[in-house]
C-alpha atoms as a PDB file:
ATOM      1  CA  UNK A   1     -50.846 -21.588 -22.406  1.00  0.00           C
ATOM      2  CA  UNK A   2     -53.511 -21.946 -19.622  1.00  0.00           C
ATOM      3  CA  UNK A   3     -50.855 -23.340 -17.065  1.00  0.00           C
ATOM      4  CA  UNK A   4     -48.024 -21.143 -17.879  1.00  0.00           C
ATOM      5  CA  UNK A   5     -48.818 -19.311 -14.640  1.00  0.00           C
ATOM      6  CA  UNK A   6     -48.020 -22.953 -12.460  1.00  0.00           C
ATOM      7  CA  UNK A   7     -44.942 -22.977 -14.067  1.00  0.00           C
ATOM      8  CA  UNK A   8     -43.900 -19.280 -13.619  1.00  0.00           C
ATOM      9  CA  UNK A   9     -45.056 -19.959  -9.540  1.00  0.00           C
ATOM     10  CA  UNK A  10     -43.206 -23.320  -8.907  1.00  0.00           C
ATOM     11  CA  UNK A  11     -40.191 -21.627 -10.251  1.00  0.00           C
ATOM     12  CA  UNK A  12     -40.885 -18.763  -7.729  1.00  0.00           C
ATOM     13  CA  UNK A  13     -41.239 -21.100  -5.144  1.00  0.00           C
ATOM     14  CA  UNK A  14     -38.587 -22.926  -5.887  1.00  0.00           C
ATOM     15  CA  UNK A  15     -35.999 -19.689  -5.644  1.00  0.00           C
ATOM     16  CA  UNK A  16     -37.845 -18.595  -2.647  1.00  0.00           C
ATOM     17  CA  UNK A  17     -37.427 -21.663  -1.315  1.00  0.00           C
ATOM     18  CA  UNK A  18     -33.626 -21.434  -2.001  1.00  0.00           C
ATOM     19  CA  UNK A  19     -33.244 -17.842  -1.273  1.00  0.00           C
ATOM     20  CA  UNK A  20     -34.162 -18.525   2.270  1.00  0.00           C
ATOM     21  CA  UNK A  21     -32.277 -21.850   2.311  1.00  0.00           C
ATOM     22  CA  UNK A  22     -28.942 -19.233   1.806  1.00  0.00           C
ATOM     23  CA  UNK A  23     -30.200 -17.069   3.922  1.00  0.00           C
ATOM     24  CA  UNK A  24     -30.063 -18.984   6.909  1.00  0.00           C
ATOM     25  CA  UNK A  25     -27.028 -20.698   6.248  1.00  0.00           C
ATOM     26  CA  UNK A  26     -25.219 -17.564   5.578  1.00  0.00           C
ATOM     27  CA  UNK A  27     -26.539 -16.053   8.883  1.00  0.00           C
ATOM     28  CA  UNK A  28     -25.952 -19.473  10.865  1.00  0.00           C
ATOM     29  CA  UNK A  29     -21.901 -19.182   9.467  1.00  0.00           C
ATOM     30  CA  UNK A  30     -22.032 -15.506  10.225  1.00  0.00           C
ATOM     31  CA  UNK A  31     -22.907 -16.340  13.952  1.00  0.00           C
ATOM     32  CA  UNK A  32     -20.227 -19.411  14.441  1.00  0.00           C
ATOM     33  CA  UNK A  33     -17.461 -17.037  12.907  1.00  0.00           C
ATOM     34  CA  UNK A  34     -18.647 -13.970  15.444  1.00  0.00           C
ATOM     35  CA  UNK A  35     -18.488 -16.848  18.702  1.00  0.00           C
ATOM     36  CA  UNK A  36     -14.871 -17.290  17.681  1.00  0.00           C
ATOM     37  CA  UNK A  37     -13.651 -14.158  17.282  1.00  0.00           C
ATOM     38  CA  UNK A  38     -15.115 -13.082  20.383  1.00  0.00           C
ATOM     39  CA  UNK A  39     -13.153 -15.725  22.009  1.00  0.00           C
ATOM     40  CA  UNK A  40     -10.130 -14.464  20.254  1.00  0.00           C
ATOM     41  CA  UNK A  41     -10.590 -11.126  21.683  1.00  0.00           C
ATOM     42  CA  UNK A  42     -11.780 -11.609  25.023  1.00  0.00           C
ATOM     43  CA  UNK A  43     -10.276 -14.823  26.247  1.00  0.00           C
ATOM     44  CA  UNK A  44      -7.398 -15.432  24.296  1.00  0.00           C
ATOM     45  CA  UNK A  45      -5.947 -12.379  23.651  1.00  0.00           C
ATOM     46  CA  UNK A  46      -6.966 -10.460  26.492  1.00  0.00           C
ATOM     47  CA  UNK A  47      -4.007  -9.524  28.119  1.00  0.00           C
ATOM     48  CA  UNK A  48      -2.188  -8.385  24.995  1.00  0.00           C
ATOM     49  CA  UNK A  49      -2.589  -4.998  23.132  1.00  0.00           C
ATOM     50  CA  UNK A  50      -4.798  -6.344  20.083  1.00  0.00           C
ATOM     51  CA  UNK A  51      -5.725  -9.062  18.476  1.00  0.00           C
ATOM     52  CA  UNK A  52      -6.715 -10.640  14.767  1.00  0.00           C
ATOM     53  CA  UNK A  53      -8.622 -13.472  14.070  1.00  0.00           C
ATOM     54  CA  UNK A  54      -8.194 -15.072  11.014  1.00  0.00           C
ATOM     55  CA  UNK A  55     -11.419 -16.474   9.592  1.00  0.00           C
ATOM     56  CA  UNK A  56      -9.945 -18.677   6.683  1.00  0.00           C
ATOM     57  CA  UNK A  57      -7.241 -20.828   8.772  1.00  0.00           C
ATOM     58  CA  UNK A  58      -9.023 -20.042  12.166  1.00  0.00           C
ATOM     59  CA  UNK A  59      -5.933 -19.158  13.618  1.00  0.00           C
ATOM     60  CA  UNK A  60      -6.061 -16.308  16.464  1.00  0.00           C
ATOM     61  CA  UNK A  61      -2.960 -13.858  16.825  1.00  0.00           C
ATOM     62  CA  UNK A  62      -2.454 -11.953  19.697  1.00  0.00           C
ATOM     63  CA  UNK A  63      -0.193  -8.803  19.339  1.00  0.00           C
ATOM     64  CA  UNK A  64       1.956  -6.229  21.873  1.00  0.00           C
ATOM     65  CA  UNK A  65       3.557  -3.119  21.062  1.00  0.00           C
ATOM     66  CA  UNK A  66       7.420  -3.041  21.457  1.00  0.00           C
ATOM     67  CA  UNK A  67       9.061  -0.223  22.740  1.00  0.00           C
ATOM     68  CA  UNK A  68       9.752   1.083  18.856  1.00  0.00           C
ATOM     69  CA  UNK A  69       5.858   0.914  17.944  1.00  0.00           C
ATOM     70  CA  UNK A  70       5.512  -2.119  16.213  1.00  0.00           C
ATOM     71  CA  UNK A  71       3.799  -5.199  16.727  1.00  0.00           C
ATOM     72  CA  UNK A  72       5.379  -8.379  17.836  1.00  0.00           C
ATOM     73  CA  UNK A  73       3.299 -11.516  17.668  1.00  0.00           C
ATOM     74  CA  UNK A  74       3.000 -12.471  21.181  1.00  0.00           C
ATOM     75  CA  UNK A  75       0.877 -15.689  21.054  1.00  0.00           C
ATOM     76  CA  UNK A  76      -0.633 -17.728  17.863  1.00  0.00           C
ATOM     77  CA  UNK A  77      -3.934 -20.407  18.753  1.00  0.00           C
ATOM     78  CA  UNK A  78      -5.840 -22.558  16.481  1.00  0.00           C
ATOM     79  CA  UNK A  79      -9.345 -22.884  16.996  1.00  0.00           C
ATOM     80  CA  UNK A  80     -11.470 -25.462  15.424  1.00  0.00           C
END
């Protein structure tokens, strides 16, 4: 039972190790998913009313407003 305590800190190490691993993956996603729908926004879309970006088929929809209120898809873009 003397080197119970080397276990118990590899195994934190190990998760730490991980936990930071996820971390910077998550926040490295995060930042390539922000670049593109800034683009949507700003470059694509930017002569249109509004816009969505659609994170799981990367698609980028631009909208106007008709002359009854609603929104009419003006323009649809991939990006990859």
């Amino acid at each position: 039972m003397v080197n119970g305590w080397k276990v118990t800190a590899i195994i934190f190490i190990i998760i730490t190790i991980l936990f930071s691993a996820f971390m910077v993956l998550s926040i490295s996603l995060y930042n390539e998913e922000q670049e593109f729908t800034n683009e949507c926004y700003y470059n694509i879309c930017e002569d249109y009313n509004d816009a969505y970006y659609d994170v799981w088929e990367r698609t980028c929809t631009c909208y106007n407003i008709n002359y009854d209120g609603e929104y009419s898809v003006e323009k649809v873009k991939y990006l990859s």
